[in-house]
PDB file of N, CA and C in Angstrom:
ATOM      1  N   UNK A   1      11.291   2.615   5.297  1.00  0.00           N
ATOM      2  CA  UNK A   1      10.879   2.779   3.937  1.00  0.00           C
ATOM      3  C   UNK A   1       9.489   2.164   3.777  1.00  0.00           C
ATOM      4  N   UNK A   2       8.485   3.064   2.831  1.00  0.00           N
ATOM      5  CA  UNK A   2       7.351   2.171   3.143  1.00  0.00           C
ATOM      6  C   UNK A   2       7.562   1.466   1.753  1.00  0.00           C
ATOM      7  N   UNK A   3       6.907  -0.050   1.972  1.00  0.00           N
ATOM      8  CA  UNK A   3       7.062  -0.599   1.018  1.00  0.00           C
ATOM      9  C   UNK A   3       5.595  -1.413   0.149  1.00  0.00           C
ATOM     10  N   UNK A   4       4.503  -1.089   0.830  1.00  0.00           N
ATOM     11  CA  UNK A   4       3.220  -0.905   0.153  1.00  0.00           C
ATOM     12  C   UNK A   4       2.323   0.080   1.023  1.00  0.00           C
ATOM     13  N   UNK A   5       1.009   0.295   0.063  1.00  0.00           N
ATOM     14  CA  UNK A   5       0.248   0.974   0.343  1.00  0.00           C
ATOM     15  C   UNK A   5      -1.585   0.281  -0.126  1.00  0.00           C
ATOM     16  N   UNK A   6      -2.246   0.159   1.127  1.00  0.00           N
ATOM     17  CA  UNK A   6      -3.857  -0.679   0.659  1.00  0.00           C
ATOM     18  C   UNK A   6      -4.773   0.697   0.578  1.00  0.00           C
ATOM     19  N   UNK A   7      -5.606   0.622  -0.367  1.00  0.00           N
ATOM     20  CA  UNK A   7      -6.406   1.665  -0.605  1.00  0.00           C
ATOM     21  C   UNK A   7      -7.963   0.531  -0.275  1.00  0.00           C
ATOM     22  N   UNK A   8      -8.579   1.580   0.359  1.00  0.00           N
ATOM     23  CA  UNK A   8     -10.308   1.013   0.136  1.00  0.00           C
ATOM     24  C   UNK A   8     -10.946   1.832  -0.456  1.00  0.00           C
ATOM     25  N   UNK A   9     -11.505   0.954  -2.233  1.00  0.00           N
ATOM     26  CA  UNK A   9     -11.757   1.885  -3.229  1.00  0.00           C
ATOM     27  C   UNK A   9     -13.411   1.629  -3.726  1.00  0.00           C
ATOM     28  N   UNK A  10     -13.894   2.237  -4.039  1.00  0.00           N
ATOM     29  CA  UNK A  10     -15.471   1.446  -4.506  1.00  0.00           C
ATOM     30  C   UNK A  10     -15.328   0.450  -5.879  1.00  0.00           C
ATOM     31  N   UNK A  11     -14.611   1.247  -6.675  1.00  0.00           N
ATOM     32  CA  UNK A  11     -14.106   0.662  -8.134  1.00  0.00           C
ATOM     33  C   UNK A  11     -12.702   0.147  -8.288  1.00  0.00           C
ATOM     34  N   UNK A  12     -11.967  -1.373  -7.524  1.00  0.00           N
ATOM     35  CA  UNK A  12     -10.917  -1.545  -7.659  1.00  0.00           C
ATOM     36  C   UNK A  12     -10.474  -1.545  -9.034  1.00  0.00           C
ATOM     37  N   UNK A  13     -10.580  -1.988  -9.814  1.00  0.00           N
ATOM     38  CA  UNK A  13     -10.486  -2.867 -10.956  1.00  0.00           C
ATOM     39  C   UNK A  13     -10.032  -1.175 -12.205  1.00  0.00           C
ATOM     40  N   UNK A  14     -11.360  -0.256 -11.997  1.00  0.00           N
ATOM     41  CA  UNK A  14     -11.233   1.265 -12.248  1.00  0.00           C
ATOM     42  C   UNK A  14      -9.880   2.061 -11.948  1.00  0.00           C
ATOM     43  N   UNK A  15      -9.613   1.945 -10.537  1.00  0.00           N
ATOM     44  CA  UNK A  15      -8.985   2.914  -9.951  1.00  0.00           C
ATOM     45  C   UNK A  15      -7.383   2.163 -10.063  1.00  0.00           C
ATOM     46  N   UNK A  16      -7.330   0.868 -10.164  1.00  0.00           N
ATOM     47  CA  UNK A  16      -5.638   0.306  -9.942  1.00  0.00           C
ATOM     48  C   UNK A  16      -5.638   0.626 -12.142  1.00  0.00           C
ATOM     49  N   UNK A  17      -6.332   0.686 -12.605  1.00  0.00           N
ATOM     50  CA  UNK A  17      -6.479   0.570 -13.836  1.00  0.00           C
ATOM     51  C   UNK A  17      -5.426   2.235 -14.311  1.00  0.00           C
ATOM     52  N   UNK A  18      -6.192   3.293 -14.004  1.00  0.00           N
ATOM     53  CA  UNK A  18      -5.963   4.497 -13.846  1.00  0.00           C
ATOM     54  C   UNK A  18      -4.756   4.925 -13.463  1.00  0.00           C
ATOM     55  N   UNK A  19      -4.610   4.213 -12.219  1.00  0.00           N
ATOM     56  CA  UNK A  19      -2.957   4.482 -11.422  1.00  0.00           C
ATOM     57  C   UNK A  19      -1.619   4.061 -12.248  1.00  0.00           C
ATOM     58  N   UNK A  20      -2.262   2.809 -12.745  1.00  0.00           N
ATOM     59  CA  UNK A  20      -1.183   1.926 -13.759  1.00  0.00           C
ATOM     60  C   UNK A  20      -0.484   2.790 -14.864  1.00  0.00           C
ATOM     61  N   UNK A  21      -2.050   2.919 -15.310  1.00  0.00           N
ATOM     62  CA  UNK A  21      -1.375   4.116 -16.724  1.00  0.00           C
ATOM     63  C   UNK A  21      -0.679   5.530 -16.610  1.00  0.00           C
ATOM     64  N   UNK A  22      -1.393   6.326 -15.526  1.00  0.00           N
ATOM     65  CA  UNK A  22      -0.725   7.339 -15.196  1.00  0.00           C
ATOM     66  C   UNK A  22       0.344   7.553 -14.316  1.00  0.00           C
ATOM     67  N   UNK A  23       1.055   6.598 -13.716  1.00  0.00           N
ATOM     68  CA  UNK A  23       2.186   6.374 -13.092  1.00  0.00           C
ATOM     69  C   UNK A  23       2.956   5.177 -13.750  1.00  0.00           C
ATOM     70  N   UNK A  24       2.404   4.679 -14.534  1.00  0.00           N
ATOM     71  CA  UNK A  24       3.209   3.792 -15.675  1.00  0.00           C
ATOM     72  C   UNK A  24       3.924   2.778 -14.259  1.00  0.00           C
ATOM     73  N   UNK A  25       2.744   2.098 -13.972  1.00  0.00           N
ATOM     74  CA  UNK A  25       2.715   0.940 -12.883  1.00  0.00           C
ATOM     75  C   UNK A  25       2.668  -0.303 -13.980  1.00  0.00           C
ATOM     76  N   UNK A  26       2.240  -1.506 -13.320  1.00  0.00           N
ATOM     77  CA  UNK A  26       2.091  -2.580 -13.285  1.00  0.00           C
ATOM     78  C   UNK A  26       1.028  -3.436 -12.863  1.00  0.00           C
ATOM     79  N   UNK A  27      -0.328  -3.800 -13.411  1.00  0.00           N
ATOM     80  CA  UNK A  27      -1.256  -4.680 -12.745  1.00  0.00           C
ATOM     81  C   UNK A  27      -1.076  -5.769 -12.620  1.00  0.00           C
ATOM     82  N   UNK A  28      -1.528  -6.721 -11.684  1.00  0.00           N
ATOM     83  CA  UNK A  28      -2.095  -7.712 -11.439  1.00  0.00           C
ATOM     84  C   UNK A  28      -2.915  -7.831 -10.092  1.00  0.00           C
ATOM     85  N   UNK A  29      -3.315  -9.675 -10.516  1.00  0.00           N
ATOM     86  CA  UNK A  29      -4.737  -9.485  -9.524  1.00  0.00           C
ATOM     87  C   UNK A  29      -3.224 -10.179  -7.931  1.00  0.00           C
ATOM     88  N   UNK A  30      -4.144 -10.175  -7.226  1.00  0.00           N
ATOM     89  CA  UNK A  30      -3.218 -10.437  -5.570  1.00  0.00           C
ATOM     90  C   UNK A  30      -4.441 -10.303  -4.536  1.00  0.00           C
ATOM     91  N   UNK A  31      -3.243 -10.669  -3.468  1.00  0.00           N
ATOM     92  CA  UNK A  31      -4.644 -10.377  -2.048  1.00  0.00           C
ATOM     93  C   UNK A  31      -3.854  -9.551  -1.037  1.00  0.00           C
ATOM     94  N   UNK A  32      -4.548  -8.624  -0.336  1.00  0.00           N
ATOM     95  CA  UNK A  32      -3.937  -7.381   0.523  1.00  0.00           C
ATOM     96  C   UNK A  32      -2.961  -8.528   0.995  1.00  0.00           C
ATOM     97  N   UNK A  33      -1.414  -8.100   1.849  1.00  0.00           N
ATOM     98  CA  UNK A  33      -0.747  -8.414   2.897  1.00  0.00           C
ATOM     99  C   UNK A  33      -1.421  -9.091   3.972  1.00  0.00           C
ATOM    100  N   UNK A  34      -1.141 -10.052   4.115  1.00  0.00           N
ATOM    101  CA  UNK A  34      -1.495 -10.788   5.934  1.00  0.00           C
ATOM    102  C   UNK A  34      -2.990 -10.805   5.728  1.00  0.00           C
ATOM    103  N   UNK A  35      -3.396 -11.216   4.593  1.00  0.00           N
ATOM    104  CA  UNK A  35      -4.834 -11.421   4.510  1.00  0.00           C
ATOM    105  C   UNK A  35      -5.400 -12.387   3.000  1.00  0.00           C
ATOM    106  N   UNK A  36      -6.119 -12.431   3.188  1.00  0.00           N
ATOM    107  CA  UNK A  36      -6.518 -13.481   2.132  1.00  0.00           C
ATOM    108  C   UNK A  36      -7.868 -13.243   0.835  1.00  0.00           C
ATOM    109  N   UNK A  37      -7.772 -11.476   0.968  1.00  0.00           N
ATOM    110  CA  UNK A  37      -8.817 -10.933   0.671  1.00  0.00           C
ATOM    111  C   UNK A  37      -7.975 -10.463  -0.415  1.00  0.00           C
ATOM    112  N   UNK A  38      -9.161 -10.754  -1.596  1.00  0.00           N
ATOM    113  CA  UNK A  38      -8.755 -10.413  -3.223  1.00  0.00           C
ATOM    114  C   UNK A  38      -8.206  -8.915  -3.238  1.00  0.00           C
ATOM    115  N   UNK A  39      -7.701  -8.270  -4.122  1.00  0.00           N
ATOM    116  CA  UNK A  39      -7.459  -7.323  -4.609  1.00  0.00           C
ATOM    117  C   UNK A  39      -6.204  -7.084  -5.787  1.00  0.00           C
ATOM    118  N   UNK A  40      -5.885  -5.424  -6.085  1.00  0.00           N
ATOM    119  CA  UNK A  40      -5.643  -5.586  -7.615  1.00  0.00           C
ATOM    120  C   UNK A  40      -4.070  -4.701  -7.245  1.00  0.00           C
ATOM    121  N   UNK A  41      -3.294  -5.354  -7.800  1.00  0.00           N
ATOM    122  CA  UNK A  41      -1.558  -4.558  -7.036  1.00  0.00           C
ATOM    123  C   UNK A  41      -1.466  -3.788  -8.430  1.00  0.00           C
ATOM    124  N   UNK A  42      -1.316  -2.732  -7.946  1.00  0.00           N
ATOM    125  CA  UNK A  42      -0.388  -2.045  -9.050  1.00  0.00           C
ATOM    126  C   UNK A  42       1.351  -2.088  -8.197  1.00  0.00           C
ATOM    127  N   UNK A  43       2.293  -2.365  -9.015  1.00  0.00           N
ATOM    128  CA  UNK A  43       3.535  -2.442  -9.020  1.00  0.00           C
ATOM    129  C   UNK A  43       4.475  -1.205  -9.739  1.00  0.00           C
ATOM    130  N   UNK A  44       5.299  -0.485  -8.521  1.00  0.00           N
ATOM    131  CA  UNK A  44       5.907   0.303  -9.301  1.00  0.00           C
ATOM    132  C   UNK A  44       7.450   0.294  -9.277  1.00  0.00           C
ATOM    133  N   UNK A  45       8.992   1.420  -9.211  1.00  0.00           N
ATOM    134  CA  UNK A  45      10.048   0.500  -8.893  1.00  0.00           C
ATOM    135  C   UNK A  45      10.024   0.462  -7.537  1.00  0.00           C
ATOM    136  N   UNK A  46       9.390   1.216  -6.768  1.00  0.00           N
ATOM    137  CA  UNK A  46       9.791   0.878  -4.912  1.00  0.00           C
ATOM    138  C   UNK A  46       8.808   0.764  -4.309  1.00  0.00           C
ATOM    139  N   UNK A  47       7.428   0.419  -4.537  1.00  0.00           N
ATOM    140  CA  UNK A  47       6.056   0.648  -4.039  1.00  0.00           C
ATOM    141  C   UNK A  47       5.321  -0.216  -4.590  1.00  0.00           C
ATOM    142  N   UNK A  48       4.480  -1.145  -3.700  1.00  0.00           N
ATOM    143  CA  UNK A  48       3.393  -1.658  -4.221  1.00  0.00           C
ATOM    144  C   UNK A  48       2.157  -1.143  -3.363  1.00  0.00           C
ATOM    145  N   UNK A  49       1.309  -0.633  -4.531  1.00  0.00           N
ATOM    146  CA  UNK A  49      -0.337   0.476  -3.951  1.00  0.00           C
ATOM    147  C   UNK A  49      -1.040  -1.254  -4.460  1.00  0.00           C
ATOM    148  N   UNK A  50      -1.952  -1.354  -3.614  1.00  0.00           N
ATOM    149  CA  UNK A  50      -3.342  -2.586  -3.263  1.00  0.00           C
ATOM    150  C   UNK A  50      -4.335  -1.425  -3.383  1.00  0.00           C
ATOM    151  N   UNK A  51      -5.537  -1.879  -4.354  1.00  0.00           N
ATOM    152  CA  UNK A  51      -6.486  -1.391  -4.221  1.00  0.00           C
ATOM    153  C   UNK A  51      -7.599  -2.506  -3.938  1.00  0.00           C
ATOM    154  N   UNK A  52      -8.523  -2.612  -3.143  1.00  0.00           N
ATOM    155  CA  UNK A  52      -9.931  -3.722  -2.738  1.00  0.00           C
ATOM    156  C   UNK A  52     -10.974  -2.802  -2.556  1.00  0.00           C
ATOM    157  N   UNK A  53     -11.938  -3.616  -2.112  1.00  0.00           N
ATOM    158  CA  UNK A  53     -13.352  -2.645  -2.004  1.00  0.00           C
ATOM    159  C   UNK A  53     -13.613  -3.260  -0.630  1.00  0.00           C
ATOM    160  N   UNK A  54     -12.284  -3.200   0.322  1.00  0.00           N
ATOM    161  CA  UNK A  54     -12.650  -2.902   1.629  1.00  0.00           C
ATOM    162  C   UNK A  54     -13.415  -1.889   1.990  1.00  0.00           C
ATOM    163  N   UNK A  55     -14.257  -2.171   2.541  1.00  0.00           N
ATOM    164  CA  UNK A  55     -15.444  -0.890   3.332  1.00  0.00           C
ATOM    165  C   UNK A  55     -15.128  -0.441   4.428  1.00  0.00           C
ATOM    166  N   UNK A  56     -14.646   0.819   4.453  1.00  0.00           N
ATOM    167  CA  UNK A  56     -14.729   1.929   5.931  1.00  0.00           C
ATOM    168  C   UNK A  56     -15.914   2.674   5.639  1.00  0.00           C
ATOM    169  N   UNK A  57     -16.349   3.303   7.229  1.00  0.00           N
ATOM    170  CA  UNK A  57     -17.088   4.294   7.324  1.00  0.00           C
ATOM    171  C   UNK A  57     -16.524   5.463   6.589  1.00  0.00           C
ATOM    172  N   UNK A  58     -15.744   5.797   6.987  1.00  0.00           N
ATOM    173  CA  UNK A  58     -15.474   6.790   5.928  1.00  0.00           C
ATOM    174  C   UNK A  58     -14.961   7.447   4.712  1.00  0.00           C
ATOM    175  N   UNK A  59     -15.560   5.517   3.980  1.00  0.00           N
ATOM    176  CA  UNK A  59     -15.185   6.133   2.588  1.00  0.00           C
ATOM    177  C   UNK A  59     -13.956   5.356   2.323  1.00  0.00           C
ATOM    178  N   UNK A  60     -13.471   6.197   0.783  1.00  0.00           N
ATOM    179  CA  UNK A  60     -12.443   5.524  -0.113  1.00  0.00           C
ATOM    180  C   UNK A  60     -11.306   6.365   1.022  1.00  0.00           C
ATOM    181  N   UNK A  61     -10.169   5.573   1.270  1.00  0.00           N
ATOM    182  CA  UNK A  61      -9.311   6.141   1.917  1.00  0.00           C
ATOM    183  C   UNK A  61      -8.045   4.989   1.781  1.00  0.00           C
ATOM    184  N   UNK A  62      -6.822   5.038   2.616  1.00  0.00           N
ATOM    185  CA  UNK A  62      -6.042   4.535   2.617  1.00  0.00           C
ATOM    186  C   UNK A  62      -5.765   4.050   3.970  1.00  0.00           C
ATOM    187  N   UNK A  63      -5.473   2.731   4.047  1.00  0.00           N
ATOM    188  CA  UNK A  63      -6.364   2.002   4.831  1.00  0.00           C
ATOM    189  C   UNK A  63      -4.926   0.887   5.895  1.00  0.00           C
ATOM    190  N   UNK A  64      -3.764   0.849   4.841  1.00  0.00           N
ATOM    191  CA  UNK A  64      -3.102  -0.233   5.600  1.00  0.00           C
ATOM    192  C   UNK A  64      -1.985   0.389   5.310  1.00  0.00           C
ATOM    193  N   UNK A  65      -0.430   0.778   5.453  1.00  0.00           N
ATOM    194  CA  UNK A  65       0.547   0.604   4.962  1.00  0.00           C
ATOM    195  C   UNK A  65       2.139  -0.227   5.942  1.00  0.00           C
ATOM    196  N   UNK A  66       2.495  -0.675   4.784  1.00  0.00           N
ATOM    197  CA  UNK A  66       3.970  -1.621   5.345  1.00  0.00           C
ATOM    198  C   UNK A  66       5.241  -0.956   4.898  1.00  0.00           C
ATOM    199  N   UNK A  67       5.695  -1.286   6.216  1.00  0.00           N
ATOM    200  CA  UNK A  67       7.272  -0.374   6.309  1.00  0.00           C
ATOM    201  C   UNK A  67       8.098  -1.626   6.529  1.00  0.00           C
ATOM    202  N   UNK A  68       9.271  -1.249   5.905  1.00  0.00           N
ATOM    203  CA  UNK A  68      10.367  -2.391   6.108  1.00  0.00           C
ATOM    204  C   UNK A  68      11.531  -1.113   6.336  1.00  0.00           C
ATOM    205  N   UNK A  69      12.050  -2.047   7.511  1.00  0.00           N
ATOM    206  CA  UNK A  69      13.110  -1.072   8.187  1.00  0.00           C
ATOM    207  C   UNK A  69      14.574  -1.049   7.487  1.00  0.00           C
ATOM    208  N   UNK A  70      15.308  -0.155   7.125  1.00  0.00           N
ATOM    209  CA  UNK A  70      16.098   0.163   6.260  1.00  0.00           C
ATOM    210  C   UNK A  70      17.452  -0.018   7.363  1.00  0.00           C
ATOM    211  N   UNK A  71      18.314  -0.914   7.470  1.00  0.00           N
ATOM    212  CA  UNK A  71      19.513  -1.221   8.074  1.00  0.00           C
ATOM    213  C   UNK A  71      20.447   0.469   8.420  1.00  0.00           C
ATOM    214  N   UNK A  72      21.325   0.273   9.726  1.00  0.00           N
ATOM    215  CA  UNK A  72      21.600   0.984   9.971  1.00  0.00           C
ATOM    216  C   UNK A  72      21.166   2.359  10.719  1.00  0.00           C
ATOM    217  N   UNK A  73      20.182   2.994  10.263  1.00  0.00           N
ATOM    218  CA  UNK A  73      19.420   4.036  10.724  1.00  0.00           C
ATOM    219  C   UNK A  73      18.780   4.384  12.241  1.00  0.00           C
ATOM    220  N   UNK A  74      19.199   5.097  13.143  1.00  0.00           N
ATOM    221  CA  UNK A  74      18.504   5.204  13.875  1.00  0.00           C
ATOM    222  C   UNK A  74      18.243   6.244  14.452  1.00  0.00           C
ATOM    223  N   UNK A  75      16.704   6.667  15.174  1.00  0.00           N
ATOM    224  CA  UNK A  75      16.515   7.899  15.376  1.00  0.00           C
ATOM    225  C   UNK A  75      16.244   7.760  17.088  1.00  0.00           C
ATOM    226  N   UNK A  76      16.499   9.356  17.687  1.00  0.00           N
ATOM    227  CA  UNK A  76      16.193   9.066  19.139  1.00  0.00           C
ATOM    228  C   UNK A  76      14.986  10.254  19.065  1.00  0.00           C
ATOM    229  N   UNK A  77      13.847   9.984  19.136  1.00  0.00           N
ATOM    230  CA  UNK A  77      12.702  10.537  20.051  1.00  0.00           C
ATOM    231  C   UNK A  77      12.282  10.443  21.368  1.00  0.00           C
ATOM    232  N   UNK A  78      11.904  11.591  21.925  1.00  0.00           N
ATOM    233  CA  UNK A  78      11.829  11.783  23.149  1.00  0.00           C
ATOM    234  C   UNK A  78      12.812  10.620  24.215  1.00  0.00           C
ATOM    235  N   UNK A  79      13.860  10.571  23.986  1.00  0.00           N
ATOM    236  CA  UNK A  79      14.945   9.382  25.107  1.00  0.00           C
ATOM    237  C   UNK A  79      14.373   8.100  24.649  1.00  0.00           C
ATOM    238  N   UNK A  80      13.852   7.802  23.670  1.00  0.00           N
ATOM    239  CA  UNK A  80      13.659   6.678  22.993  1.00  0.00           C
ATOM    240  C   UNK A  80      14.521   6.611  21.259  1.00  0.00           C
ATOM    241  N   UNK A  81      15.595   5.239  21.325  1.00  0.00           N
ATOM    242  CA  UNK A  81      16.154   4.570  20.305  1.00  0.00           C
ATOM    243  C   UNK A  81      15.171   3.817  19.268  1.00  0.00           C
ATOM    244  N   UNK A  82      15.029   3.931  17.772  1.00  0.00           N
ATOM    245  CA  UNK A  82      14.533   3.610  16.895  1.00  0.00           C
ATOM    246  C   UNK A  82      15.526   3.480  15.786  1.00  0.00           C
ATOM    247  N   UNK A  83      15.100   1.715  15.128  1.00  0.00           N
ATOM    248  CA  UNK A  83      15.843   1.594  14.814  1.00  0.00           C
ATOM    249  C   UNK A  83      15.088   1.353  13.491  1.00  0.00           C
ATOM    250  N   UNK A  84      15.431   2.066  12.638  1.00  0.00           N
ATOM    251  CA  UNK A  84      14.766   1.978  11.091  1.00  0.00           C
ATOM    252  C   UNK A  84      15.266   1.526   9.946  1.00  0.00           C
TER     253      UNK A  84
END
């Protein structure tokens, strides 16, 4: 299950603003996952989207996401066990 999503945006503050209202999220300020770098969470019921003004070459994109493995589940690809 993924359970956030980091965007690298030019206009955080703009764009988590936008998301909030039109998905009837939740702001506040925070810092990405496993890092210590500012940014703005929108909160929804199963998803938290991070927006920062991390810089890639190419642009506003989506940049990090976290999965938390859901008990029970498992898949076999190619003779390989996964356990999700």
């Amino acid at each position: 299950m993924i359970s956030y999503i980091c965007y690298s945006v030019n206009d955080s503050q703009m764009t988590a603003r936008l998301w909030a209202e039109f998905f009837n999220g939740t702001l506040e300020k925070s810092t990405l996952p496993g890092t210590e770098q500012t940014a703005i969470r929108v909160q929804f019921d199963s998803i938290d989207v991070f927006f920062s003004k991390e810089s890639h070459q190419r642009g506003e994109r989506p940049f990090k996401i976290g999965i938390e493995p859901s008990r029970g589940k498992t898949i076999t690809l190619h003779g390989a066990n996964y356990s999700l």
